[in-house]
PDB file of N, CA and C in Angstrom:
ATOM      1  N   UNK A   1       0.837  -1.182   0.000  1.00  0.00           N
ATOM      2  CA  UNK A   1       0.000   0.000   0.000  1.00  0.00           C
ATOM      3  C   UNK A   1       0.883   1.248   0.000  1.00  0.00           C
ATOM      4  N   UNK A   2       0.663   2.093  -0.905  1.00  0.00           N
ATOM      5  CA  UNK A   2       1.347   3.120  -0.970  1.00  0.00           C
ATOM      6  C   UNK A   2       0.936   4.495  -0.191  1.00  0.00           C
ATOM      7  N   UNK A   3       1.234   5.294   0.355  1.00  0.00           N
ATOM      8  CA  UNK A   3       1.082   6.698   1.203  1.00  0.00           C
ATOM      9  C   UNK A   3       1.110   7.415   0.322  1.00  0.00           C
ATOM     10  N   UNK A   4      -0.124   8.410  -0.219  1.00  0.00           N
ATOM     11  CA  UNK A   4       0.094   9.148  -1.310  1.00  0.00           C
ATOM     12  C   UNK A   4      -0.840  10.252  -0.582  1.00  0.00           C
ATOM     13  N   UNK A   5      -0.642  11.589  -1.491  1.00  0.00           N
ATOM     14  CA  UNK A   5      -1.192  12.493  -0.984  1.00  0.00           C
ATOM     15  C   UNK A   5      -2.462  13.151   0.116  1.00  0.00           C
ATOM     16  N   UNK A   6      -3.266  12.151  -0.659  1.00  0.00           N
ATOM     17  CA  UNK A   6      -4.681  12.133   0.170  1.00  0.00           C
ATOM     18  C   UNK A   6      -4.543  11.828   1.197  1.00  0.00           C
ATOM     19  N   UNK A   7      -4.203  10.890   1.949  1.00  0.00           N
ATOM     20  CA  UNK A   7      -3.612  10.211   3.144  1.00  0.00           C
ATOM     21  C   UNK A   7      -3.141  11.444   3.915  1.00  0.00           C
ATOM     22  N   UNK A   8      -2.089  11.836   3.481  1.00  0.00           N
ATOM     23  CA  UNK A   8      -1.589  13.841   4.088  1.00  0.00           C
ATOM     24  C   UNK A   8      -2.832  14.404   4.446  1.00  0.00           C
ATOM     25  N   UNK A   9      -3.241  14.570   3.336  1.00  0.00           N
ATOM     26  CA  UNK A   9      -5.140  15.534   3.532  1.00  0.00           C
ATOM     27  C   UNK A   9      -5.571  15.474   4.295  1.00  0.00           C
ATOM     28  N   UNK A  10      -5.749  13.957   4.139  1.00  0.00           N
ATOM     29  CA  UNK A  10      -7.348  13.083   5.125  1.00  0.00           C
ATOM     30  C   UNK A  10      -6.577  13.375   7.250  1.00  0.00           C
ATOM     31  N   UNK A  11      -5.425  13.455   7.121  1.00  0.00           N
ATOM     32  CA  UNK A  11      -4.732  13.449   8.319  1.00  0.00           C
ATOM     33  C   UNK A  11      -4.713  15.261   8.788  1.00  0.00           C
ATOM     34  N   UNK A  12      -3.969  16.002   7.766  1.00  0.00           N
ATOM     35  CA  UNK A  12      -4.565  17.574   8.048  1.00  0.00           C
ATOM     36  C   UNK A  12      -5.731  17.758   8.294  1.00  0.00           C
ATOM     37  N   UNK A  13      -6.451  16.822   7.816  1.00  0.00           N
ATOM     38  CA  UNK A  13      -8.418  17.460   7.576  1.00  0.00           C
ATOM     39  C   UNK A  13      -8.704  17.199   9.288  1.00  0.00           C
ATOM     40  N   UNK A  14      -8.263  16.142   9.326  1.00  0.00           N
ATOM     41  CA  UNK A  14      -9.055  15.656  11.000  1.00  0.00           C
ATOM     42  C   UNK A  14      -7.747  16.437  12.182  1.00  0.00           C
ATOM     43  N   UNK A  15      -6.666  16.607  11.959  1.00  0.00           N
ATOM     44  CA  UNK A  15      -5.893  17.499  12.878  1.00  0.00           C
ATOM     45  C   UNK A  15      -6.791  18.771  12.918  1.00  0.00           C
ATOM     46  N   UNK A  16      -7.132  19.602  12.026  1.00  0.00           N
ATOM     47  CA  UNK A  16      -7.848  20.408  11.368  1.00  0.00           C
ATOM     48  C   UNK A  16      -8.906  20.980  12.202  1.00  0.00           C
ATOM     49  N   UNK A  17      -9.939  19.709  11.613  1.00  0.00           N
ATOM     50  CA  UNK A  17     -10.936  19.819  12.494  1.00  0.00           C
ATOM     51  C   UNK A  17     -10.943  19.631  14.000  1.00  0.00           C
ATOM     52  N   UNK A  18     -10.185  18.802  14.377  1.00  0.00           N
ATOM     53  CA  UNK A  18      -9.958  18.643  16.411  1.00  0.00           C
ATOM     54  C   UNK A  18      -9.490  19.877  16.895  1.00  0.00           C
ATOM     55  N   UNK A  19      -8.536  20.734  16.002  1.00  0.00           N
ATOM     56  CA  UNK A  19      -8.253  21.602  16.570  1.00  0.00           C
ATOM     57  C   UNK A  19      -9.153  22.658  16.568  1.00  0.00           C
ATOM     58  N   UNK A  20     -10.149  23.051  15.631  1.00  0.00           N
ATOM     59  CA  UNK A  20     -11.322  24.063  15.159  1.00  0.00           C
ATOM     60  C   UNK A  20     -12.424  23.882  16.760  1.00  0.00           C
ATOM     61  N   UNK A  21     -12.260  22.473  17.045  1.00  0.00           N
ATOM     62  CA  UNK A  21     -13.185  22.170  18.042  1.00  0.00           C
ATOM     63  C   UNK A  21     -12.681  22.393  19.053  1.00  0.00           C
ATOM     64  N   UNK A  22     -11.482  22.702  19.720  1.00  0.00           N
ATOM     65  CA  UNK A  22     -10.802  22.869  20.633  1.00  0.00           C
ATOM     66  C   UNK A  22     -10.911  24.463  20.872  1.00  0.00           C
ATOM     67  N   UNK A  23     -10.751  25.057  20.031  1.00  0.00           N
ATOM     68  CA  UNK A  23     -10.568  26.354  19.985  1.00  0.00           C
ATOM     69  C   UNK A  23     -12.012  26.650  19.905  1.00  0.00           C
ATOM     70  N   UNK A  24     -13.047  26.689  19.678  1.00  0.00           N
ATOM     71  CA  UNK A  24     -14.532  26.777  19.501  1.00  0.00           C
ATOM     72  C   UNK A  24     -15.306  26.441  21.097  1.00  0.00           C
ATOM     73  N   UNK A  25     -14.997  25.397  21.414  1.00  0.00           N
ATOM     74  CA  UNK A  25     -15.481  24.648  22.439  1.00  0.00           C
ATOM     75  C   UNK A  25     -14.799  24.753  24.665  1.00  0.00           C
ATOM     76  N   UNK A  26     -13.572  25.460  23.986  1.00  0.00           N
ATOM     77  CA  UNK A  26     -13.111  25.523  25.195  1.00  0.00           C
ATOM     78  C   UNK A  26     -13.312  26.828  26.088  1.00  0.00           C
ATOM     79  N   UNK A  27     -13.001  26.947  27.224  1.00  0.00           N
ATOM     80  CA  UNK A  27     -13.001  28.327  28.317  1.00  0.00           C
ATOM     81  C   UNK A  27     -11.365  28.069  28.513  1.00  0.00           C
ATOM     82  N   UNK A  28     -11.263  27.332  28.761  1.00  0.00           N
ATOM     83  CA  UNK A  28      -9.664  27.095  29.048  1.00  0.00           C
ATOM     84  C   UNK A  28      -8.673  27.709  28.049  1.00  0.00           C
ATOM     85  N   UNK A  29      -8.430  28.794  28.929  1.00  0.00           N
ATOM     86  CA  UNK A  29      -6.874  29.680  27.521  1.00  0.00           C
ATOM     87  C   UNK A  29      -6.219  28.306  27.170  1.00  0.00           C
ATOM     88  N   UNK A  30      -5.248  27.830  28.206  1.00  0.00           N
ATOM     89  CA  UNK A  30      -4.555  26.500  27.614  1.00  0.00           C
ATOM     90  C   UNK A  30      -4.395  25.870  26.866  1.00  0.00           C
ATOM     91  N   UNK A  31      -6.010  25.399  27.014  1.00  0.00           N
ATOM     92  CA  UNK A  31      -6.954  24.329  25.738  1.00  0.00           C
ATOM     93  C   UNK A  31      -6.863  25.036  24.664  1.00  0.00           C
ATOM     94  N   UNK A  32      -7.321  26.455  24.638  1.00  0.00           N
ATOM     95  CA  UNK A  32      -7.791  26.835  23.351  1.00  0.00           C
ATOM     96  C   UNK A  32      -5.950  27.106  22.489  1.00  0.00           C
ATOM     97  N   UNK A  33      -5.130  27.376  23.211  1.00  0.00           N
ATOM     98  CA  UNK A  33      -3.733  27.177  22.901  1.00  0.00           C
ATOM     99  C   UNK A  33      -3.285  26.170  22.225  1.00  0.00           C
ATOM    100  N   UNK A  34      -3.824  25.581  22.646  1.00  0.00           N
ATOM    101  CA  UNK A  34      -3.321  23.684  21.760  1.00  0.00           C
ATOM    102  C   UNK A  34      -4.511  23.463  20.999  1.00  0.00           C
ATOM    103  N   UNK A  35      -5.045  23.901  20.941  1.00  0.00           N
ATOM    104  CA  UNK A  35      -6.277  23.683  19.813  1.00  0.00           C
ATOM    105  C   UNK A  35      -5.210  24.866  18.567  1.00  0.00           C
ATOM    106  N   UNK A  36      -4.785  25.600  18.541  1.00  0.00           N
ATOM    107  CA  UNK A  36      -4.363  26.601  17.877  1.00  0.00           C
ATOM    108  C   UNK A  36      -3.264  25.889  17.454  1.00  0.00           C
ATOM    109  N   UNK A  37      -2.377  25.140  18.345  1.00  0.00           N
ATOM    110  CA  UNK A  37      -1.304  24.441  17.967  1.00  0.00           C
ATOM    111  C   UNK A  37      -1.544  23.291  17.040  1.00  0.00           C
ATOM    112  N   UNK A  38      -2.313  22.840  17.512  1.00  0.00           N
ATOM    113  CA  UNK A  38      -3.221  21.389  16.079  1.00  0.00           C
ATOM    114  C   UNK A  38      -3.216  22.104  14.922  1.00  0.00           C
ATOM    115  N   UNK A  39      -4.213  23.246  14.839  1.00  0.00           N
ATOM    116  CA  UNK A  39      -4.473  23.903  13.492  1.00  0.00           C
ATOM    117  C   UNK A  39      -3.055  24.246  12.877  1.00  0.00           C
ATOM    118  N   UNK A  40      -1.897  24.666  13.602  1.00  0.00           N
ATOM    119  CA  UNK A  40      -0.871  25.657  12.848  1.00  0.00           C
ATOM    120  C   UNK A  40       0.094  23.876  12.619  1.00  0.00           C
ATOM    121  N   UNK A  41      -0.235  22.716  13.567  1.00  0.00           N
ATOM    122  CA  UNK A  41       0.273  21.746  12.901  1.00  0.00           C
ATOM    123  C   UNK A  41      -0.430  20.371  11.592  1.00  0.00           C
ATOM    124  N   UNK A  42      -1.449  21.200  11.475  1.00  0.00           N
ATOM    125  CA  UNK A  42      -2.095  20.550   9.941  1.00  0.00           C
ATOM    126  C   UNK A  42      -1.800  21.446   8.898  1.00  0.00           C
ATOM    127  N   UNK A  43      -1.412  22.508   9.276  1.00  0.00           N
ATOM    128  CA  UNK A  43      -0.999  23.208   8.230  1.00  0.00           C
ATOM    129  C   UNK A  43       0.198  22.784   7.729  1.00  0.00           C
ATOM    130  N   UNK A  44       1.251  22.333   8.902  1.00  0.00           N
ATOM    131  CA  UNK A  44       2.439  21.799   8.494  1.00  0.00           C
ATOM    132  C   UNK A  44       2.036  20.608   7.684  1.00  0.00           C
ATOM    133  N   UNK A  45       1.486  19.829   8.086  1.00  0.00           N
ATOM    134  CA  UNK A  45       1.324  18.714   7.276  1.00  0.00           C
ATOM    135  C   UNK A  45       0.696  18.628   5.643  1.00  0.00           C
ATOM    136  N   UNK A  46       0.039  19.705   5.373  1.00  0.00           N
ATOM    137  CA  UNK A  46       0.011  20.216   4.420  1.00  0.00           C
ATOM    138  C   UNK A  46       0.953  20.984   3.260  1.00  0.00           C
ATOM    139  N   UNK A  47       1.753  21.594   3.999  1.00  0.00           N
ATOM    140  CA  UNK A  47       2.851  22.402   3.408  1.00  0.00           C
ATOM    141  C   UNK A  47       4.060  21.288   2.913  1.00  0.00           C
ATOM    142  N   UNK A  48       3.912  20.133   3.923  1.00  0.00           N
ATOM    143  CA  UNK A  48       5.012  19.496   3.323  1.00  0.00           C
ATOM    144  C   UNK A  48       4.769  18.220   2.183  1.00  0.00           C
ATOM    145  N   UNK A  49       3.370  17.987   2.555  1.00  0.00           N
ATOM    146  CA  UNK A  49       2.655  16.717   1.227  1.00  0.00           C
ATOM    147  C   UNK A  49       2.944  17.658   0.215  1.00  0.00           C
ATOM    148  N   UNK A  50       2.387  18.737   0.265  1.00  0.00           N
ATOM    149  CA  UNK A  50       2.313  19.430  -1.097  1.00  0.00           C
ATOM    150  C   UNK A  50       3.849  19.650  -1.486  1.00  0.00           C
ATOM    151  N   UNK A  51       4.426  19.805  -0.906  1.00  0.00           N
ATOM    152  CA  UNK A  51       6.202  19.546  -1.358  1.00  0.00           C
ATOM    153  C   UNK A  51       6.549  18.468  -1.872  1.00  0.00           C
ATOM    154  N   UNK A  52       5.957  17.444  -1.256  1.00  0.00           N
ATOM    155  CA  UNK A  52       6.768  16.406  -2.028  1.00  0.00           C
ATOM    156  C   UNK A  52       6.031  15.871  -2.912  1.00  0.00           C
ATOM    157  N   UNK A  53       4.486  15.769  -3.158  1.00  0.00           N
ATOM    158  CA  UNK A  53       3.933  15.299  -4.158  1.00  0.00           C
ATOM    159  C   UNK A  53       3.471  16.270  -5.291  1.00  0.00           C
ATOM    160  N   UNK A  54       3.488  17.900  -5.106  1.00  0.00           N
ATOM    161  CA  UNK A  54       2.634  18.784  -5.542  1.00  0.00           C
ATOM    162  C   UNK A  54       3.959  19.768  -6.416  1.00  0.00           C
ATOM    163  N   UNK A  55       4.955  19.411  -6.208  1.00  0.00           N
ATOM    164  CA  UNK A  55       5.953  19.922  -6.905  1.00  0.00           C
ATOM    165  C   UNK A  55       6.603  21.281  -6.285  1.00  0.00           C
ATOM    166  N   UNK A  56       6.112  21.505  -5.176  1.00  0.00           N
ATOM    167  CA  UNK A  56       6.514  22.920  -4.338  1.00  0.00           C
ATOM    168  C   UNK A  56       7.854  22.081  -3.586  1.00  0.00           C
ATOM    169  N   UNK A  57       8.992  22.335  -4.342  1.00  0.00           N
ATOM    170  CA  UNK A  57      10.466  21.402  -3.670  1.00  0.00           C
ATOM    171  C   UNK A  57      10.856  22.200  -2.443  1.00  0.00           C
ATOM    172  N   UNK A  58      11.156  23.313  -2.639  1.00  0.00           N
ATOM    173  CA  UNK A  58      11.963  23.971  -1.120  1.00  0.00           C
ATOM    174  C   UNK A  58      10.676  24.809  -0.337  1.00  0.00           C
ATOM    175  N   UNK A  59       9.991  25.109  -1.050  1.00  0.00           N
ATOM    176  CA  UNK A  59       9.044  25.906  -0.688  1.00  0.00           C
ATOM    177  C   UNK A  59       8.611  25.821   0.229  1.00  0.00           C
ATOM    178  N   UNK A  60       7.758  24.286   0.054  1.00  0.00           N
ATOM    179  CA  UNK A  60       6.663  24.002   1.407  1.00  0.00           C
ATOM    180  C   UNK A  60       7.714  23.450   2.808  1.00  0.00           C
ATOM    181  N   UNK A  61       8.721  23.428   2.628  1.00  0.00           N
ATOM    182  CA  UNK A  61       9.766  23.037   4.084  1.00  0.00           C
ATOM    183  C   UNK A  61      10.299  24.938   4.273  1.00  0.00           C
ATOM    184  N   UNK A  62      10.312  25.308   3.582  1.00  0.00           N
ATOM    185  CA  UNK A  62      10.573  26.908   4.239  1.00  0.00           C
ATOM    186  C   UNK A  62       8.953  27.229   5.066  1.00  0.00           C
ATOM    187  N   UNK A  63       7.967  26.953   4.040  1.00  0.00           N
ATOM    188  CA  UNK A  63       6.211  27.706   4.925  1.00  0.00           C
ATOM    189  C   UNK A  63       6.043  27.032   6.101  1.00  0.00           C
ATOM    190  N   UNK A  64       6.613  25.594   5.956  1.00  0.00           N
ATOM    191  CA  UNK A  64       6.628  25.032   7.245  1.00  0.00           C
ATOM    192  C   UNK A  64       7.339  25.179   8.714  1.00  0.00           C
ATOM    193  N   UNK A  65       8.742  25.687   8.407  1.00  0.00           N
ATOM    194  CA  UNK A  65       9.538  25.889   9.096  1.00  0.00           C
ATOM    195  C   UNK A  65       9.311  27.499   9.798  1.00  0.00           C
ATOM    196  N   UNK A  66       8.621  28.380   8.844  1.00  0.00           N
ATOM    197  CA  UNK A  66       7.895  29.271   9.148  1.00  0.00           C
ATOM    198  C   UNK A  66       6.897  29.289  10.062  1.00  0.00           C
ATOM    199  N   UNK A  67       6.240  28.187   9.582  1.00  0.00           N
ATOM    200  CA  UNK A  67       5.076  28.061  10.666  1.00  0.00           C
ATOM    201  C   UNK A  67       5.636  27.673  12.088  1.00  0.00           C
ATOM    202  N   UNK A  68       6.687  26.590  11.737  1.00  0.00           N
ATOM    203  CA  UNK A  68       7.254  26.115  13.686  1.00  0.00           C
ATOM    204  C   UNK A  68       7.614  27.323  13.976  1.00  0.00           C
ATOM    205  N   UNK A  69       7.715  28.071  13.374  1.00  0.00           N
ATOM    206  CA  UNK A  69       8.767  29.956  14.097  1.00  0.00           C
ATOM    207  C   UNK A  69       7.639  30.492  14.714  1.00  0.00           C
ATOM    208  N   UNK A  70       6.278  30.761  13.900  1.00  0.00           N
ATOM    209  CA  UNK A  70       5.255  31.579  14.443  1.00  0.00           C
ATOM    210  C   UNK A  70       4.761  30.909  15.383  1.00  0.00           C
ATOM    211  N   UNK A  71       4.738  29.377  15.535  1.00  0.00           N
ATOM    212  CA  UNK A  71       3.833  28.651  16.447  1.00  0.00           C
ATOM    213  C   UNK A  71       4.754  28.654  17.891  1.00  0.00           C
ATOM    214  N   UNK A  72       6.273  29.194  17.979  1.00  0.00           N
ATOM    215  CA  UNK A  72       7.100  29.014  19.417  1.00  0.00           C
ATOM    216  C   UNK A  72       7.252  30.200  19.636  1.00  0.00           C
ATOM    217  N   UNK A  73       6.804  31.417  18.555  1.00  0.00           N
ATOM    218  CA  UNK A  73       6.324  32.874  19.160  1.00  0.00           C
ATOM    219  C   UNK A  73       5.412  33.409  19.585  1.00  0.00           C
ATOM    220  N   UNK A  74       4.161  32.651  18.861  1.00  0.00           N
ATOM    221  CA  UNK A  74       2.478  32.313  19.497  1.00  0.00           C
ATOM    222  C   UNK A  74       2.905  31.658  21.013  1.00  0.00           C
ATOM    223  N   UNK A  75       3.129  30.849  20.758  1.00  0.00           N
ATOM    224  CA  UNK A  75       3.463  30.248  22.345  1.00  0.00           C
ATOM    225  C   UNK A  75       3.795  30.931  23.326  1.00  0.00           C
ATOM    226  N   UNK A  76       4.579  31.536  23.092  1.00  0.00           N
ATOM    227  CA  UNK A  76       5.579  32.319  24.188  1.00  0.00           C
ATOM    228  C   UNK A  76       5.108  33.722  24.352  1.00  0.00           C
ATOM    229  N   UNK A  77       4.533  34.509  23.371  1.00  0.00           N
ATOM    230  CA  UNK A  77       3.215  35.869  23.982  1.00  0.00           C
ATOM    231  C   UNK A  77       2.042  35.177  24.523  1.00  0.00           C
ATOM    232  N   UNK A  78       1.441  34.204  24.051  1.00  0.00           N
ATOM    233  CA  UNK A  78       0.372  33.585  24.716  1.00  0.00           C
ATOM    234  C   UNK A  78       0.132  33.176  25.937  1.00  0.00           C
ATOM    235  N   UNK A  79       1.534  32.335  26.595  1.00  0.00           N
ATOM    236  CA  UNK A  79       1.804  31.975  27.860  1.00  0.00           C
ATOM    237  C   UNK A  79       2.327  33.216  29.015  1.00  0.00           C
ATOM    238  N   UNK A  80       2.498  34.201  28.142  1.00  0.00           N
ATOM    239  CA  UNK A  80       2.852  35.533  28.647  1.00  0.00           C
ATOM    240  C   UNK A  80       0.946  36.220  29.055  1.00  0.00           C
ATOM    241  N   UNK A  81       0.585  36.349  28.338  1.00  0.00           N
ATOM    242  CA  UNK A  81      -0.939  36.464  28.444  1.00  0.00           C
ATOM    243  C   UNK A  81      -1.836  36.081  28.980  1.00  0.00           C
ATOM    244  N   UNK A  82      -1.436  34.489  29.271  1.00  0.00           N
ATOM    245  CA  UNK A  82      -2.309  33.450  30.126  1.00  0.00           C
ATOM    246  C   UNK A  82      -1.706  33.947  31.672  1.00  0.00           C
ATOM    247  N   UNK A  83      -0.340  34.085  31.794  1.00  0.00           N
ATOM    248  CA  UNK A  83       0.162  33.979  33.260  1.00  0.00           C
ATOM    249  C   UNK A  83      -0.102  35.641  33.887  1.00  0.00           C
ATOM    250  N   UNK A  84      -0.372  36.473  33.014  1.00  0.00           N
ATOM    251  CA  UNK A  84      -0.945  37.697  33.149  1.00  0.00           C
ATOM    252  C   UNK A  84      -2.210  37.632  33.721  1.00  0.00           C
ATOM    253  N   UNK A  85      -3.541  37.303  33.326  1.00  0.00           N
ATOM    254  CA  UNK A  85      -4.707  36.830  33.073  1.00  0.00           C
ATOM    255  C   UNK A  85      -4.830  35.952  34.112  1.00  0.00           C
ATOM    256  N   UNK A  86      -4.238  34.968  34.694  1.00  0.00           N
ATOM    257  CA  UNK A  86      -3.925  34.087  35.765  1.00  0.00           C
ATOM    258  C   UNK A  86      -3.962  35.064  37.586  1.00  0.00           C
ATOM    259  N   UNK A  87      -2.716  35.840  36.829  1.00  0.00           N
ATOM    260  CA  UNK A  87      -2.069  37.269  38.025  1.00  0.00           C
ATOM    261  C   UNK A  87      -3.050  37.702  38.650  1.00  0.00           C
ATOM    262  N   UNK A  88      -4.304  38.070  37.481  1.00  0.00           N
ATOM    263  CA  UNK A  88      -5.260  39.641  37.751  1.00  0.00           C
ATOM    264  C   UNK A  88      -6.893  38.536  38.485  1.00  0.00           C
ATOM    265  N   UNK A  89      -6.954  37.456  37.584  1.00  0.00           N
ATOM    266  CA  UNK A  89      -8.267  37.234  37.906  1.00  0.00           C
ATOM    267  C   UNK A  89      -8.327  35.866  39.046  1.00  0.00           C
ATOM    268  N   UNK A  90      -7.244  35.220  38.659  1.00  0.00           N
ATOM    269  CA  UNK A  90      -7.433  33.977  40.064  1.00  0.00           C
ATOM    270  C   UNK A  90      -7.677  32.837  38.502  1.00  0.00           C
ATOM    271  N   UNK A  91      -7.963  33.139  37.492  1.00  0.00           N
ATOM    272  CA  UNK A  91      -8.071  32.027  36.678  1.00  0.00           C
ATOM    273  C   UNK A  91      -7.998  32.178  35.230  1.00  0.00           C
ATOM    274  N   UNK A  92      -8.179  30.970  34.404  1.00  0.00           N
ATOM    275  CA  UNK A  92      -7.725  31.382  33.051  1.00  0.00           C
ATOM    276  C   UNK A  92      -9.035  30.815  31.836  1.00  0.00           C
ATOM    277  N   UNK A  93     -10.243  31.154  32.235  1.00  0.00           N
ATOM    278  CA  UNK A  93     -11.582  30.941  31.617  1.00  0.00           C
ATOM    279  C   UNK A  93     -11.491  32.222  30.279  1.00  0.00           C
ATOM    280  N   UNK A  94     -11.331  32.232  29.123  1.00  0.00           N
ATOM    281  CA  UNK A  94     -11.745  33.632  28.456  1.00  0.00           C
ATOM    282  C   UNK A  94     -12.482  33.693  28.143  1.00  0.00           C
ATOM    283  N   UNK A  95     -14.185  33.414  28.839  1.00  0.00           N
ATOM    284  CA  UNK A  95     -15.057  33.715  28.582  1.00  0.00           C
ATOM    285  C   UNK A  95     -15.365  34.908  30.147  1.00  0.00           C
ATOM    286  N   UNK A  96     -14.422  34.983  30.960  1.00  0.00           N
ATOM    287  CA  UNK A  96     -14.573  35.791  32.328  1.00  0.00           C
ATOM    288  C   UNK A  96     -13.587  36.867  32.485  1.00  0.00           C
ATOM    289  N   UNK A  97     -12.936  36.911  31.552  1.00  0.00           N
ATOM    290  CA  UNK A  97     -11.601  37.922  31.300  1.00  0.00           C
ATOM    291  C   UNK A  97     -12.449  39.371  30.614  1.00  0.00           C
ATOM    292  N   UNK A  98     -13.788  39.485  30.471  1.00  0.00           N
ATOM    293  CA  UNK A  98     -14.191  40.825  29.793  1.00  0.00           C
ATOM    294  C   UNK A  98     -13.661  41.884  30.355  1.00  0.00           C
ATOM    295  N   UNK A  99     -13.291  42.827  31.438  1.00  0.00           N
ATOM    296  CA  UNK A  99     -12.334  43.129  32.392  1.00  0.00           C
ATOM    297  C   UNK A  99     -11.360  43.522  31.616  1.00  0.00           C
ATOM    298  N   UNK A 100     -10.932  42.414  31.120  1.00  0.00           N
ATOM    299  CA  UNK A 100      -9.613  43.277  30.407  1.00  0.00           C
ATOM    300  C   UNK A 100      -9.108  44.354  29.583  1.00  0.00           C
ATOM    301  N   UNK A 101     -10.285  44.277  28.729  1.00  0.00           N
ATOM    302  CA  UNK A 101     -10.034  45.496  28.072  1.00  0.00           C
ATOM    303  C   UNK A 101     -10.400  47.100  28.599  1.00  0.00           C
ATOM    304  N   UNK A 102     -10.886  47.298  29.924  1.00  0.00           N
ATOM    305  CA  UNK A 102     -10.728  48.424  30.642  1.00  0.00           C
ATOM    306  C   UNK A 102      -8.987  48.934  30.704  1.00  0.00           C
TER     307      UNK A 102
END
């Protein structure tokens, strides 16, 4: 049995979607953090099928490698934000953070 493109897809599609639901469904900053991290890692998985089967040779390992850059700088203002948010309210629900923008 061969691993061919679709297989990539069908695996982005459902990273994809778990993460859409994570981020949709949660109160938990955390959660909704790694729901964000799923999505920015189906994208990887995308960027790089399409490299090797779709004819994008250096390309899709640069958009990808791009993406690990934005996703450990997302990380690191985010966890800056959460432990902020943590500081002021006693917890990290962002559906109870309205407050903040005063």
């Amino acid at each position: 049995m061969n691993i061919g493109l679709e297989h990539y897809l069908i695996v982005g599609a459902i990273l994809f979607s778990l993460g859409l639901f994570a981020v949709v469904t949660r109160k938990n900053a955390i959660l909704v953090l790694m729901g964000l991290e799923l999505i920015l890692n189906s994208a990887n998985i995308n960027f790089i099928a399409f490299a090797k089967y779709g004819g994008m040779n250096i390309e899709g390992h640069v958009a990808a490698i791009f993406v690990i850059i934005l996703a450990a700088a997302e990380a690191a203002v985010a966890l800056a934000i959460v432990l902020n948010i943590y500081r002021n309210f006693k917890h990290v629900n962002v559906d109870e953070v309205a407050k903040l923008k005063d």
